[in-house]
N, C-alpha and C. Protein backbone atom coordinates (compact mmCIF):
# COMPACT_ATOMS: atom_id res chain seq x y z
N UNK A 1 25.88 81.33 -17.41
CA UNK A 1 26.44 80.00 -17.56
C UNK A 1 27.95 80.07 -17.30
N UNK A 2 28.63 79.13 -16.43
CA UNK A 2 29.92 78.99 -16.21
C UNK A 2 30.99 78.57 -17.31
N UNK A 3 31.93 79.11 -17.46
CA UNK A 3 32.61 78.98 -18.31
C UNK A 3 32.84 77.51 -18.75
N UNK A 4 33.07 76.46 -17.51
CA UNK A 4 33.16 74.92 -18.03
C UNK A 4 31.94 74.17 -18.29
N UNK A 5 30.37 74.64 -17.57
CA UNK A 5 29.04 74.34 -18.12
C UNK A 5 29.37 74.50 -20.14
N UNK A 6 29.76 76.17 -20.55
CA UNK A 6 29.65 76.17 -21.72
C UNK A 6 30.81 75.61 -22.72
N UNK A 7 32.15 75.51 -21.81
CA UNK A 7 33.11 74.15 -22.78
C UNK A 7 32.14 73.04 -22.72
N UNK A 8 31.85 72.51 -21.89
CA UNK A 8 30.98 71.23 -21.87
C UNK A 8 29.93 70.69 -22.82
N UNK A 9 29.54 71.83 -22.78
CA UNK A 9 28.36 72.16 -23.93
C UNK A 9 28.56 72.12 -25.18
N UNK A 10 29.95 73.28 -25.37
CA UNK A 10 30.33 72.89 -26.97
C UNK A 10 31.09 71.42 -26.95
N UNK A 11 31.96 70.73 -26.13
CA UNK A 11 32.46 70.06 -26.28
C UNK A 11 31.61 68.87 -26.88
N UNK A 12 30.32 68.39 -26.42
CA UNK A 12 29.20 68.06 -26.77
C UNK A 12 28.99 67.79 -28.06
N UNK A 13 28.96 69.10 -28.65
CA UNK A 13 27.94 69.61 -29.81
C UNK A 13 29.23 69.31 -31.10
N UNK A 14 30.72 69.38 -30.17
CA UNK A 14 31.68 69.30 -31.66
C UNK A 14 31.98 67.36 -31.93
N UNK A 15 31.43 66.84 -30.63
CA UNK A 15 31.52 65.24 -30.80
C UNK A 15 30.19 64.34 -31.48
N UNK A 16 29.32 65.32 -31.00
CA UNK A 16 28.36 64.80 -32.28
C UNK A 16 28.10 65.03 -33.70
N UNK A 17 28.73 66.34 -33.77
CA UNK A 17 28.70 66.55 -35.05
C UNK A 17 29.89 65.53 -36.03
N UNK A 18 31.14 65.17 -35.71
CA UNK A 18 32.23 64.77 -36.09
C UNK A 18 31.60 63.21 -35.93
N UNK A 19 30.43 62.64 -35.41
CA UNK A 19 29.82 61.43 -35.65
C UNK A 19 28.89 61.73 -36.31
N UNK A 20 28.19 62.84 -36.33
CA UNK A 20 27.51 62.61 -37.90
C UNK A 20 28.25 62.80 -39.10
N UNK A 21 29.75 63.24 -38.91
CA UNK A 21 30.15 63.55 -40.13
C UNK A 21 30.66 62.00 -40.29
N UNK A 22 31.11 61.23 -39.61
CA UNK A 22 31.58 59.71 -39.95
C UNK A 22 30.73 59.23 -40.61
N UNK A 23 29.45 59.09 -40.02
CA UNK A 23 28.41 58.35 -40.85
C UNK A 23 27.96 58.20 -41.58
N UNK A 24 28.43 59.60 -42.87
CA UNK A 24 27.77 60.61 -43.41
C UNK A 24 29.12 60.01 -44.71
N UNK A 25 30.11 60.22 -44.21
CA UNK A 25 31.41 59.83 -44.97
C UNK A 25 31.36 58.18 -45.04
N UNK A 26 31.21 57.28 -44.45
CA UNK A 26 31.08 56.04 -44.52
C UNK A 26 30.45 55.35 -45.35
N UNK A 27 28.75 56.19 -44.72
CA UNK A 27 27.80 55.70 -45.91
C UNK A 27 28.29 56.27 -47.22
N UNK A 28 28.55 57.45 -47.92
CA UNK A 28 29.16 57.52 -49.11
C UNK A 28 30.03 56.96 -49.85
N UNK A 29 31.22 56.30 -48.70
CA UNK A 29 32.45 55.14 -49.58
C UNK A 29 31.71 54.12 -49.77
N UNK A 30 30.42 53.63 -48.99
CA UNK A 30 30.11 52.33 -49.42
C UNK A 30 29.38 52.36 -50.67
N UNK A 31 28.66 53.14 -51.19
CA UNK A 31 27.80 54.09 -52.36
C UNK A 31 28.99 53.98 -53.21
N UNK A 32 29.78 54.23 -52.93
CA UNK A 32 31.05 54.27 -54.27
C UNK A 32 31.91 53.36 -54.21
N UNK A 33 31.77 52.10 -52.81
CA UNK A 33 32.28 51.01 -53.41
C UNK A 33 33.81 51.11 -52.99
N UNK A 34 34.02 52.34 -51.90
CA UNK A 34 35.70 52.74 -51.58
C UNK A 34 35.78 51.91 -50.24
N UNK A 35 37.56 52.04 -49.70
CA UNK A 35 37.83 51.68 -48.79
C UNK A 35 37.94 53.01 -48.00
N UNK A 36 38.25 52.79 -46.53
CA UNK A 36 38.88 53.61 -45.30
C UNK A 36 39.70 53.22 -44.93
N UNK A 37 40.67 54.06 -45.07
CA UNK A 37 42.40 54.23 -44.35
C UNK A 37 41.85 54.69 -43.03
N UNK A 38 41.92 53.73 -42.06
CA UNK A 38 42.04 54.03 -40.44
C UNK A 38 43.09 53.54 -39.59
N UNK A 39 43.98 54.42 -38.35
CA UNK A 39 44.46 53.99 -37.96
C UNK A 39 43.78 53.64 -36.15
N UNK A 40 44.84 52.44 -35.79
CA UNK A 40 44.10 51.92 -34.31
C UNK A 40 44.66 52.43 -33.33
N UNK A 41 44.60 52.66 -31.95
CA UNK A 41 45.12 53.04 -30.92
C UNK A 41 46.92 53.45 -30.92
N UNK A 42 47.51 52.16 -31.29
CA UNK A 42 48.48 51.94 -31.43
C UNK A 42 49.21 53.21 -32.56
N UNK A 43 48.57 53.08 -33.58
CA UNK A 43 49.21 54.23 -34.70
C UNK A 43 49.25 53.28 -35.83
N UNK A 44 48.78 52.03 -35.71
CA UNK A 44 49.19 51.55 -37.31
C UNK A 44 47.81 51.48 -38.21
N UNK A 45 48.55 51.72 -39.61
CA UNK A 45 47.47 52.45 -40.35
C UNK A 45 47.67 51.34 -41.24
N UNK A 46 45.96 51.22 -41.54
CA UNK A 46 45.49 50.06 -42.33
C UNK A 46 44.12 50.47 -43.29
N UNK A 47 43.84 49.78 -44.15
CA UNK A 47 43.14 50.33 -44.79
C UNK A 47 41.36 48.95 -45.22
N UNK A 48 40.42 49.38 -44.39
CA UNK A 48 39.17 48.23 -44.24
C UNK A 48 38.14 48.87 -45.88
N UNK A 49 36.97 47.87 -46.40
CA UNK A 49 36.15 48.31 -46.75
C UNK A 49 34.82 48.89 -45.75
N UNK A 50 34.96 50.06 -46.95
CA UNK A 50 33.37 50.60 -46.21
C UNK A 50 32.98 49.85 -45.88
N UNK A 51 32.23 48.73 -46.86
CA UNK A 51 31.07 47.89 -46.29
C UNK A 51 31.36 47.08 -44.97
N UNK A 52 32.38 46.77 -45.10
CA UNK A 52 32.74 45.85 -43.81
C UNK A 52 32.73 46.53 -42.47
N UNK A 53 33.21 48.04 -42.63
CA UNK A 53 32.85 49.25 -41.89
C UNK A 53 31.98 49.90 -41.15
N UNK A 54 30.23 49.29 -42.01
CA UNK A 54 29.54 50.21 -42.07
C UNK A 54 28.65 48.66 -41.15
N UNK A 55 29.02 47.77 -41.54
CA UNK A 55 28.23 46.38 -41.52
C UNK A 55 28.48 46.23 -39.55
N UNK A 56 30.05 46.82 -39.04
CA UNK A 56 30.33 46.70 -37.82
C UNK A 56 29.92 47.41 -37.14
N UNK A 57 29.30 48.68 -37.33
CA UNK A 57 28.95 50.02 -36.28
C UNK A 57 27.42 49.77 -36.14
């Protein structure tokens, strides 16, 4: 396997995992009723409820 086949590959495997870890973290603030501090493209940091969070994806 070529060296950029196997970046490719992990590159893959580390973007799905870091979306199951969102989902995973999301669904738990809403279970406890917390917010998420996220920031947008721009850099400004704001802070949404889970639920409202979880209700958009």
């Amino acid at each position: 396997m070529e060296n950029k086949e196997r970046y490719s590959e992990f590159a893959r495997k580390m973007i799905d995992g870091m979306k199951i870890a969102r989902q995973k973290m999301i669904h738990e603030k809403v279970l406890k009723g917390e917010d998420i501090v996220i920031a947008d493209e721009n850099g400004l940091v704001t802070t949404v409820s889970a639920k409202e969070l979880a209700k958009s994806e």
